[in-house]
N, C-alpha and C. Protein backbone atom coordinates (compact mmCIF):
# COMPACT_ATOMS: atom_id res chain seq x y z
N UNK A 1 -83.20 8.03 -38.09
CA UNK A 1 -82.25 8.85 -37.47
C UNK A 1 -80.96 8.09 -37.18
N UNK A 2 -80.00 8.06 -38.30
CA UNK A 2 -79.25 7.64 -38.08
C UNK A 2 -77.75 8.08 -37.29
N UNK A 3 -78.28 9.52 -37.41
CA UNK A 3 -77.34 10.28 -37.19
C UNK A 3 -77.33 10.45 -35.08
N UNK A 4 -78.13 9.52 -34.72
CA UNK A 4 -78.14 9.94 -32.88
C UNK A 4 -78.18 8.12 -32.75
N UNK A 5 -76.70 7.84 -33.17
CA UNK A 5 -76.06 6.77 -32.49
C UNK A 5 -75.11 6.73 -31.39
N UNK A 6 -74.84 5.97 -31.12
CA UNK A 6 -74.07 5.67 -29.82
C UNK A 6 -73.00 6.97 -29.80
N UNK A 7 -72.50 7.38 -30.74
CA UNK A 7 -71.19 8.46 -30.96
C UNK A 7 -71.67 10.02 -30.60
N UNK A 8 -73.04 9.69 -30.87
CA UNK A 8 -74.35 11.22 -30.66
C UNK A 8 -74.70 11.25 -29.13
N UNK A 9 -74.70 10.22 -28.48
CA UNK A 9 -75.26 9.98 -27.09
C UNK A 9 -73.82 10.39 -26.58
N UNK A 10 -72.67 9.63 -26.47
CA UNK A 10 -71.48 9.83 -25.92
C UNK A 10 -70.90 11.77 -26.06
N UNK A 11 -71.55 12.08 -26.66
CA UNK A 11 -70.78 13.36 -26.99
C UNK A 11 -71.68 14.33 -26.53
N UNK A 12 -73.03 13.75 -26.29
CA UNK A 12 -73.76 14.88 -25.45
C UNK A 12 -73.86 14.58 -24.13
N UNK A 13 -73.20 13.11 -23.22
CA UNK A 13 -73.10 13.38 -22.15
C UNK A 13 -71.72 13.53 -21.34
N UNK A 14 -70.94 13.92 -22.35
CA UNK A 14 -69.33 14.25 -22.26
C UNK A 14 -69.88 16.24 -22.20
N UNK A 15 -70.82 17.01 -23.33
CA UNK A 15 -70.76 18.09 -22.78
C UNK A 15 -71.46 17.92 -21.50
N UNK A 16 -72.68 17.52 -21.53
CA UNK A 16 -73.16 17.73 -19.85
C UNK A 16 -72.28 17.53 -18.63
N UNK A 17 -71.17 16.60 -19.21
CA UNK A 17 -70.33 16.39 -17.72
C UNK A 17 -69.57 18.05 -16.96
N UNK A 18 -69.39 18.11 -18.81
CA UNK A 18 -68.43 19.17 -18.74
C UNK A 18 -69.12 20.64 -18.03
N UNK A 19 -70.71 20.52 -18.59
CA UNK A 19 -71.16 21.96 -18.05
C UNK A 19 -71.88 21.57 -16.79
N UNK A 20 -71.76 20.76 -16.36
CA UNK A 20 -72.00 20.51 -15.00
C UNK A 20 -70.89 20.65 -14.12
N UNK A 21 -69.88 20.33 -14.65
CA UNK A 21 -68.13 20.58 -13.94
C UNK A 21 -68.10 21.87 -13.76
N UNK A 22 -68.60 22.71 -14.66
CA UNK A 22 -68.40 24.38 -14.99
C UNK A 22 -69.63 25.02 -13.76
N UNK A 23 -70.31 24.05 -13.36
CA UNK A 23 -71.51 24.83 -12.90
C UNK A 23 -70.89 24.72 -11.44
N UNK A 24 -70.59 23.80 -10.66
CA UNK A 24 -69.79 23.63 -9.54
C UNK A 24 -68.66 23.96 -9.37
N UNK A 25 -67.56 24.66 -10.16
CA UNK A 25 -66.59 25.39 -10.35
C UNK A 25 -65.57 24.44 -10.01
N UNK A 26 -65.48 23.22 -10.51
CA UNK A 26 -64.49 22.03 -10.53
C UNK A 26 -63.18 22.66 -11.61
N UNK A 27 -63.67 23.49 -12.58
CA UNK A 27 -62.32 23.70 -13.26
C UNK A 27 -61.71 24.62 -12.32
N UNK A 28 -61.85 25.91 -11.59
CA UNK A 28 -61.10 26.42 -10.35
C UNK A 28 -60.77 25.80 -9.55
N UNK A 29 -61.05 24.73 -8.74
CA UNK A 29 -60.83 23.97 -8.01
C UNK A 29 -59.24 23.44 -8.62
N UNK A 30 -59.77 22.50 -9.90
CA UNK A 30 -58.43 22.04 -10.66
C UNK A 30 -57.27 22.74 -10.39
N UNK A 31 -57.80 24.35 -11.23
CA UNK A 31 -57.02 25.30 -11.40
C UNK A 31 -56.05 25.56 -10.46
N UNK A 32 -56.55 25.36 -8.50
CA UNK A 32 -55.76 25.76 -7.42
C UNK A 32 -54.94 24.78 -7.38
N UNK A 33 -55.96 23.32 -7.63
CA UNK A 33 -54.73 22.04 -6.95
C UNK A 33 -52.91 22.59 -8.06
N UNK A 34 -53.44 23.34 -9.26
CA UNK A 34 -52.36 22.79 -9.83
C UNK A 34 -51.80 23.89 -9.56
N UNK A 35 -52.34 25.11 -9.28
CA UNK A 35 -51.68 26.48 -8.51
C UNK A 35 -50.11 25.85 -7.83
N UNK A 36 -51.35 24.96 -6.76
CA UNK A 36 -50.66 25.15 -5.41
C UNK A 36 -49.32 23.61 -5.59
N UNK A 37 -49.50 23.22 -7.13
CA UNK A 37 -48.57 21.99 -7.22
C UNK A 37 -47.51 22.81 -7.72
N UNK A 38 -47.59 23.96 -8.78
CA UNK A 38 -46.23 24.72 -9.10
C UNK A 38 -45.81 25.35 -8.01
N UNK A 39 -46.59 25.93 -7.58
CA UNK A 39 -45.44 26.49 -6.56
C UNK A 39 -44.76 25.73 -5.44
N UNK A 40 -45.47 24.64 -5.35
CA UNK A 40 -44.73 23.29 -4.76
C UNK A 40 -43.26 23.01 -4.94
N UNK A 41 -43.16 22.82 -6.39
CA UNK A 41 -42.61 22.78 -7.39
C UNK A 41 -41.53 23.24 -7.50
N UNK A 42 -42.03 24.86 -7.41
CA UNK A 42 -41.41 25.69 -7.57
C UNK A 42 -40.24 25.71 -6.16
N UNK A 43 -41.00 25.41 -5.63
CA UNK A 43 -40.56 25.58 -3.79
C UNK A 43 -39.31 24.65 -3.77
N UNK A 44 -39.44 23.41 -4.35
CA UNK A 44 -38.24 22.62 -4.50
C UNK A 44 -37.33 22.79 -5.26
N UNK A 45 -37.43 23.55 -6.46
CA UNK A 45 -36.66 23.58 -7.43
C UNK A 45 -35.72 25.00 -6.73
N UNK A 46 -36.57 25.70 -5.91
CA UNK A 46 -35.35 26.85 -5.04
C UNK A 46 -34.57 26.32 -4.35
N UNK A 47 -35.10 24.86 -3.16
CA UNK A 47 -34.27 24.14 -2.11
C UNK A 47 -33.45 23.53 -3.04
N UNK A 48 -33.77 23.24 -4.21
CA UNK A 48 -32.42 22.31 -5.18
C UNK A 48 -31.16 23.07 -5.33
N UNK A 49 -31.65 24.08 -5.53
CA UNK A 49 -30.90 25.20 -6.22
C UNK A 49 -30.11 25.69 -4.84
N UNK A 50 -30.39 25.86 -3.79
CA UNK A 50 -29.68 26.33 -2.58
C UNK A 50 -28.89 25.13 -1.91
N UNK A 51 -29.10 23.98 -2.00
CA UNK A 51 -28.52 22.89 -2.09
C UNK A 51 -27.29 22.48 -2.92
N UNK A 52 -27.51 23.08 -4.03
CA UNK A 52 -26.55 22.67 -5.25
C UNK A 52 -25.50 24.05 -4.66
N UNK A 53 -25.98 25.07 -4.29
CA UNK A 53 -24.95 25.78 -4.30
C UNK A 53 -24.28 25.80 -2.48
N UNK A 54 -25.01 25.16 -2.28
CA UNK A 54 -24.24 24.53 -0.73
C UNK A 54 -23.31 23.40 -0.90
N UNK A 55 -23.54 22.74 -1.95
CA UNK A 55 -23.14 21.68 -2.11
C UNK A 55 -21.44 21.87 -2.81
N UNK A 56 -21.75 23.00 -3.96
CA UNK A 56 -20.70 23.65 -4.61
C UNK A 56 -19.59 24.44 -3.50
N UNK A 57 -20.38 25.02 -2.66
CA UNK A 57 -19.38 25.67 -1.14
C UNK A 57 -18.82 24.24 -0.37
N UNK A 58 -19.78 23.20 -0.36
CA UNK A 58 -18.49 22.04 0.27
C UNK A 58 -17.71 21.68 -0.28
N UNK A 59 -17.64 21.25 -1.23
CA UNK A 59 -16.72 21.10 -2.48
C UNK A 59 -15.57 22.06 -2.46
N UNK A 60 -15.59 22.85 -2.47
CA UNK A 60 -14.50 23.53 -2.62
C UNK A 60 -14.12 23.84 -1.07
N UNK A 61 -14.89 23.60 0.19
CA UNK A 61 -14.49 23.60 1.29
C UNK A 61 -13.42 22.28 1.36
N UNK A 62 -13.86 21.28 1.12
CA UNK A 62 -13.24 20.07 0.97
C UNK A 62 -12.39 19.43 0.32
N UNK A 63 -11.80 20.48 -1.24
CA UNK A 63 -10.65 20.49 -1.64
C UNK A 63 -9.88 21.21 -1.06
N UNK A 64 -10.01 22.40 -0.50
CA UNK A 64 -8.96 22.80 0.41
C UNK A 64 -8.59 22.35 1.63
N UNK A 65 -9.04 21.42 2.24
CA UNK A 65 -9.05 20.40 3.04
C UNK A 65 -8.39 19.63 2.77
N UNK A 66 -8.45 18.63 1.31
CA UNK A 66 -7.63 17.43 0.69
C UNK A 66 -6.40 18.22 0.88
N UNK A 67 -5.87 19.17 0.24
CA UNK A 67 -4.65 20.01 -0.54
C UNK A 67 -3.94 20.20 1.04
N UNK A 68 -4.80 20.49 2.19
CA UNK A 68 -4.11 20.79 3.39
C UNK A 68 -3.66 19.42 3.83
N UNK A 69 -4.72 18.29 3.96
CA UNK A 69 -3.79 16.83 4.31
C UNK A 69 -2.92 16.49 3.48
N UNK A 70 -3.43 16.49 2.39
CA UNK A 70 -1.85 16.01 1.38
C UNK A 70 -0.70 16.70 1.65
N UNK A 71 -0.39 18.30 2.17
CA UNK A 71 0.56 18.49 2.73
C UNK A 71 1.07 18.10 3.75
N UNK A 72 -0.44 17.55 4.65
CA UNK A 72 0.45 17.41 6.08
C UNK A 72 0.85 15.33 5.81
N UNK A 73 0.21 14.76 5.17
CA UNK A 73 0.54 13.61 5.07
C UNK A 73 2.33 13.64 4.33
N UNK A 74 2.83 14.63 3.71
CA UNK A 74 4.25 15.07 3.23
C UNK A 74 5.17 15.03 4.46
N UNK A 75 4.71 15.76 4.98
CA UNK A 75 5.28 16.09 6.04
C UNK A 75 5.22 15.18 7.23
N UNK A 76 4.53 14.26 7.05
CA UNK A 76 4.19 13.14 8.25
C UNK A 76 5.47 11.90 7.41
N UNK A 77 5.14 11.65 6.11
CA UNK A 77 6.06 11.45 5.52
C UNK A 77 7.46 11.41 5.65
N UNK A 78 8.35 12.73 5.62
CA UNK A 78 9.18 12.99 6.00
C UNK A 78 9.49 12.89 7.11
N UNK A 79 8.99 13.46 8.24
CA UNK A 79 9.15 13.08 9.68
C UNK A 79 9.22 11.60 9.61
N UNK A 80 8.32 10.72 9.43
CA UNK A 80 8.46 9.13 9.43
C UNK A 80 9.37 8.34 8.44
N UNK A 81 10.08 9.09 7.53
CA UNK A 81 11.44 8.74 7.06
C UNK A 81 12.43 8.89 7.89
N UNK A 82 12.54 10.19 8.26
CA UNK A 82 13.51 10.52 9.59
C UNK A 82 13.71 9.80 10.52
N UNK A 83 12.35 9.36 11.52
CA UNK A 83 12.15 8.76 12.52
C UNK A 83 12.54 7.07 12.11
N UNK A 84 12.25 6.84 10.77
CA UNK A 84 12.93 5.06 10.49
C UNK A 84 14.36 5.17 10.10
N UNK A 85 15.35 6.18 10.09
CA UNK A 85 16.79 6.01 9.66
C UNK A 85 17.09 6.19 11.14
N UNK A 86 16.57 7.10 11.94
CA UNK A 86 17.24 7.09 13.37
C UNK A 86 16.90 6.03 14.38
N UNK A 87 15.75 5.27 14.03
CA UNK A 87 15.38 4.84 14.74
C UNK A 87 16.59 2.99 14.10
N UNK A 88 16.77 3.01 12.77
CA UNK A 88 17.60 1.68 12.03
C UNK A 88 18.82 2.34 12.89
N UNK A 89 19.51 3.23 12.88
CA UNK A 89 20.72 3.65 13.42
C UNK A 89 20.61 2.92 15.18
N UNK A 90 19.66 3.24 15.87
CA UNK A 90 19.16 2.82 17.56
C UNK A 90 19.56 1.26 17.76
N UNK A 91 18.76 0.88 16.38
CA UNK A 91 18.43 -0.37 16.53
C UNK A 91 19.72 -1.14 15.83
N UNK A 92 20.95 -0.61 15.46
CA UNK A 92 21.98 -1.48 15.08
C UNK A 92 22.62 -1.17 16.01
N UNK A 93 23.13 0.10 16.52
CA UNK A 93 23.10 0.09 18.18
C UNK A 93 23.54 -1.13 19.07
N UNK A 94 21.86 -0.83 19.07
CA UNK A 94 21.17 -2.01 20.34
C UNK A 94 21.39 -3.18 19.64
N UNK A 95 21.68 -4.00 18.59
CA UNK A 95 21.68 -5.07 18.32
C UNK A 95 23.26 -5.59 18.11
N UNK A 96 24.16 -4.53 18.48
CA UNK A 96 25.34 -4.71 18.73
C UNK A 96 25.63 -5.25 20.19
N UNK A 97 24.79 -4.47 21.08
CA UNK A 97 24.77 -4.43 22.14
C UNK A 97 24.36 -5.76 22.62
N UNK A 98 23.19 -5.98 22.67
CA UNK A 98 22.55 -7.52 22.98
C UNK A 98 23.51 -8.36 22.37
N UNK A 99 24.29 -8.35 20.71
CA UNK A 99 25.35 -9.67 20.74
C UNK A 99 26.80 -9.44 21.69
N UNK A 100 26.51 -8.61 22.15
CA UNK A 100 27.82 -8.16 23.08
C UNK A 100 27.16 -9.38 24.21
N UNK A 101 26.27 -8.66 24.87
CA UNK A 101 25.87 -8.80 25.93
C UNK A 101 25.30 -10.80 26.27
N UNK A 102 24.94 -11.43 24.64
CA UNK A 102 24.51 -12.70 24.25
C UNK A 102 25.79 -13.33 24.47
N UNK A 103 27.03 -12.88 23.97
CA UNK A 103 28.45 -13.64 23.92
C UNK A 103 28.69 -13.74 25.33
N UNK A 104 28.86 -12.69 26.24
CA UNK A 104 28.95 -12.85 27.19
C UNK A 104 28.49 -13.82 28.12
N UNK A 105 26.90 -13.57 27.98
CA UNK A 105 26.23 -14.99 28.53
C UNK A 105 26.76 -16.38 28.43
N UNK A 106 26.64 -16.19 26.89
CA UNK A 106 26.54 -17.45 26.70
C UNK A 106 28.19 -17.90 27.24
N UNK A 107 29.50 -17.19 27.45
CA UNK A 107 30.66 -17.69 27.66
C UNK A 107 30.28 -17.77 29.37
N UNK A 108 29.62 -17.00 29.70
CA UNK A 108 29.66 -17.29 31.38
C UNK A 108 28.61 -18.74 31.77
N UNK A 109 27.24 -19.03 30.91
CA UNK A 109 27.17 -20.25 30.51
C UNK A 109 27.81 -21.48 30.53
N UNK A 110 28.74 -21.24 29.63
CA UNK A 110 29.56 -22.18 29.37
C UNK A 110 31.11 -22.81 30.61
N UNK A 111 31.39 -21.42 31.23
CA UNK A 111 31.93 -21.44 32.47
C UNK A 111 31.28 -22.15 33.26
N UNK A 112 29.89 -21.83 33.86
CA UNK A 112 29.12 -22.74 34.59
C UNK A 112 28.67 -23.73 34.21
N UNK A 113 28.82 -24.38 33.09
CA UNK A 113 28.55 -26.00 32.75
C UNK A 113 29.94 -26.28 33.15
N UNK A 114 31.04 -25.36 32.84
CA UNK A 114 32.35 -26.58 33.15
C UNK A 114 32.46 -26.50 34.57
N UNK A 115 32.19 -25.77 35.11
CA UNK A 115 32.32 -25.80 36.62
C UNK A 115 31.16 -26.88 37.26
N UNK A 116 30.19 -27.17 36.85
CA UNK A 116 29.11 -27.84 37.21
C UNK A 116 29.94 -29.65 36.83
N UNK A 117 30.36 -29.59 35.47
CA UNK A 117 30.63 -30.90 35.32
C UNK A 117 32.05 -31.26 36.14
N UNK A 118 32.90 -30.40 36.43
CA UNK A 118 34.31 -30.58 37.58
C UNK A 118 33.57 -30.90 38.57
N UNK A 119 32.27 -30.38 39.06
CA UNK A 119 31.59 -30.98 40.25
C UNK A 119 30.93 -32.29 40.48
N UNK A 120 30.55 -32.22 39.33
CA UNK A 120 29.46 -33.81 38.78
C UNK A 120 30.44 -34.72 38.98
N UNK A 121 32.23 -34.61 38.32
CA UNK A 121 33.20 -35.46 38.23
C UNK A 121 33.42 -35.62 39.49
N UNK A 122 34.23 -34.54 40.22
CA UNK A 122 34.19 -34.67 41.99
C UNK A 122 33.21 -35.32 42.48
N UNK A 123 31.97 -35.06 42.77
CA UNK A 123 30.80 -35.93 43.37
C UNK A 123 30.66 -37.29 43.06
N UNK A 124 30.94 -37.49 41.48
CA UNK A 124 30.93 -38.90 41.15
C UNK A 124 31.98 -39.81 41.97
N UNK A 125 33.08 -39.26 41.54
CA UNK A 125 34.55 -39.86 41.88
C UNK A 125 34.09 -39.99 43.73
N UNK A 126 33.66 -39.14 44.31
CA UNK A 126 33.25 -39.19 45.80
C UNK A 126 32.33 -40.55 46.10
N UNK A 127 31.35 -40.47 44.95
CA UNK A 127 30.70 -41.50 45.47
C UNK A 127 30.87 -43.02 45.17
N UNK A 128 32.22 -42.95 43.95
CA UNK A 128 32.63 -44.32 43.15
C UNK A 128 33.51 -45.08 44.47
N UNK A 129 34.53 -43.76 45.16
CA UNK A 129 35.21 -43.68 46.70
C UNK A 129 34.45 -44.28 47.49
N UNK A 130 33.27 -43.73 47.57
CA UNK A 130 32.67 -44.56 48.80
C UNK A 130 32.05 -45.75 48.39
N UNK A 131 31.53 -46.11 47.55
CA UNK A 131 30.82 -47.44 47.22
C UNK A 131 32.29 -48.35 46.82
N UNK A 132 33.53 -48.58 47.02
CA UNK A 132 34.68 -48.91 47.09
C UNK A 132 35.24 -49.18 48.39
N UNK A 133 34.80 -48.10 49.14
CA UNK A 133 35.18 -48.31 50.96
C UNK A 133 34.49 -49.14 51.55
N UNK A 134 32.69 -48.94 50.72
CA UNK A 134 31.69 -49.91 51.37
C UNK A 134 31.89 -51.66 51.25
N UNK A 135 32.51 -51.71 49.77
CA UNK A 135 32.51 -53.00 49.19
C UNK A 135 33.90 -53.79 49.98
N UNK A 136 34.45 -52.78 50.06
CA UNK A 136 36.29 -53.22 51.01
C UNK A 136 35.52 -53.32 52.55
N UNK A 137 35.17 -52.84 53.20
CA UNK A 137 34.59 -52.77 54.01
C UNK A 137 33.73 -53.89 54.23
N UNK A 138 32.50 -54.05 53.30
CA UNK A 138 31.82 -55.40 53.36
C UNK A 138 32.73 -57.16 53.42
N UNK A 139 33.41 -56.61 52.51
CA UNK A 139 34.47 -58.06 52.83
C UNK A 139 35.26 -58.28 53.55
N UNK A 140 35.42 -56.67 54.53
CA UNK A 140 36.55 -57.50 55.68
C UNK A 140 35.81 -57.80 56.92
N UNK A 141 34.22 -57.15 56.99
CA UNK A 141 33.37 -57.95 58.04
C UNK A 141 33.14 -59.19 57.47
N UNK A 142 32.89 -59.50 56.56
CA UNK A 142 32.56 -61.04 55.93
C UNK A 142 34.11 -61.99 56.79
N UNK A 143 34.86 -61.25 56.58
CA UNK A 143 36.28 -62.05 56.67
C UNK A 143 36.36 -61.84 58.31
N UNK A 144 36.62 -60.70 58.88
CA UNK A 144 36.81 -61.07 60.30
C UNK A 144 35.45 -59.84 60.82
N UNK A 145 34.87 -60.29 60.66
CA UNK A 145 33.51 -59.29 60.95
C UNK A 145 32.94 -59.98 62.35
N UNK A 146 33.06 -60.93 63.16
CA UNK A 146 33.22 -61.26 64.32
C UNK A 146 33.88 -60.58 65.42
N UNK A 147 34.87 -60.68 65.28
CA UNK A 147 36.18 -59.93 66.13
C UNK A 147 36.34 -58.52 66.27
N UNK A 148 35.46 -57.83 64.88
CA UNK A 148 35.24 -56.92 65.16
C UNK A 148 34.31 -56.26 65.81
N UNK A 149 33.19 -56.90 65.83
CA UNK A 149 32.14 -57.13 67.04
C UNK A 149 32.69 -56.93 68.22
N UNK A 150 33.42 -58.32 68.17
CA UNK A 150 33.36 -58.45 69.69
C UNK A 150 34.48 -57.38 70.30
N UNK A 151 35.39 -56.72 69.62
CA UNK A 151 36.26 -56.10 70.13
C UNK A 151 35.67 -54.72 70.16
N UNK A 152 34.47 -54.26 69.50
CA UNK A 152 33.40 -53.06 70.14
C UNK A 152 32.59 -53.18 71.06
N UNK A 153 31.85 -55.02 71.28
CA UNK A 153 31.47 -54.43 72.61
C UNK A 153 32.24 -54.63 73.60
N UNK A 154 33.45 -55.33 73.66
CA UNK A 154 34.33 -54.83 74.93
C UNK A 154 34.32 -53.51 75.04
N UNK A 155 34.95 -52.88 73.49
CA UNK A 155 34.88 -51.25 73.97
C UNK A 155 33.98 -50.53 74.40
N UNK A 156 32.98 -50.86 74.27
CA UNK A 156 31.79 -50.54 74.73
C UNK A 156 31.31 -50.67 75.59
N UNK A 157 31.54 -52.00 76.39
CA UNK A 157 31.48 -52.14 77.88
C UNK A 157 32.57 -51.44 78.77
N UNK A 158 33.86 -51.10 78.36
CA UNK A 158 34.64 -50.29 79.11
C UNK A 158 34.32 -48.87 79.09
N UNK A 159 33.71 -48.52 78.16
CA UNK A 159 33.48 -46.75 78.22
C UNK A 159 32.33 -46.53 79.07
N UNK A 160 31.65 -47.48 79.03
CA UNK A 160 30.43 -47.45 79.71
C UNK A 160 30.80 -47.69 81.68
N UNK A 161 31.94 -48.07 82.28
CA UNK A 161 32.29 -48.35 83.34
C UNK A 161 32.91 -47.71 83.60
């Protein structure tokens, strides 16, 4: 019997699997899982579809959106051209103004350094005066710086009597 080899055994317990599958109703079983996988399936391929066309309503929500900023960015545009020629006009203005107002300083500045150094000269010259009186002074007590003593405290003893 050559004919109930290994290929004869395999093929009669491939039908038994099968009519044993059939006897426990494993192919219905199958049958639901895959029921219940299309309409799964199915179930998503509707949310895709309501999605895509939500998706198609933002889209065109959101180009009319772009088309509205791009106008208003025009117009922000323009206004902020406006606002930098009036505002360059302010500011040559004002920068007339401050070198007005810088010259000024700086000449009243310059008034008060010369008035400061006529003082520095005065004060100096005051004090070159006195260190001149001191030094004339020092040499005529050196020279009769006795007599002059003594002829203060006489005076000094008479005011005192």
């Amino acid at each position: 019997m050559e004919w109930m080899d290994n290929s004869f055994w395999a093929t009669v317990a491939l039908v038994l699997f099968f009519a044993v599958a059939a006897c426990f109703g494993i192919p219905k079983t199958i049958a639901k899982l895959l029921d219940g996988r299309i309409r799964q399936i199915a179930d998503e391929l509707e949310a895709a579809k309501r999605l895509r066309e939500e998706a198609a309503a933002l889209l065109v929500e959101y180009e009319q959106k772009r088309v509205a900023a791009e106008s208003e960015a025009e117009s922000i545009i323009a206004t902020a051209r406006e606002d930098a020629v009036r505002l360059t006009n302010e500011a040559q203005a004002s920068l007339a103004e401050l070198v007005a107002r810088r010259t000024k300083t700086v000449e009243d500045k310059i008034a008060q350094a010369e008035a400061q150094a006529i003082a520095e000269v005065r004060a100096r010259s005051a004090d070159v005066a006195i260190e001149a009186a001191r030094v004339v002074l020092t040499d005529e007590m050196n020279n009769r710086g006795g007599q002059v003593v003594d002829r203060a405290i006489a005076d000094v003893g008479s005011r005192l009597n």
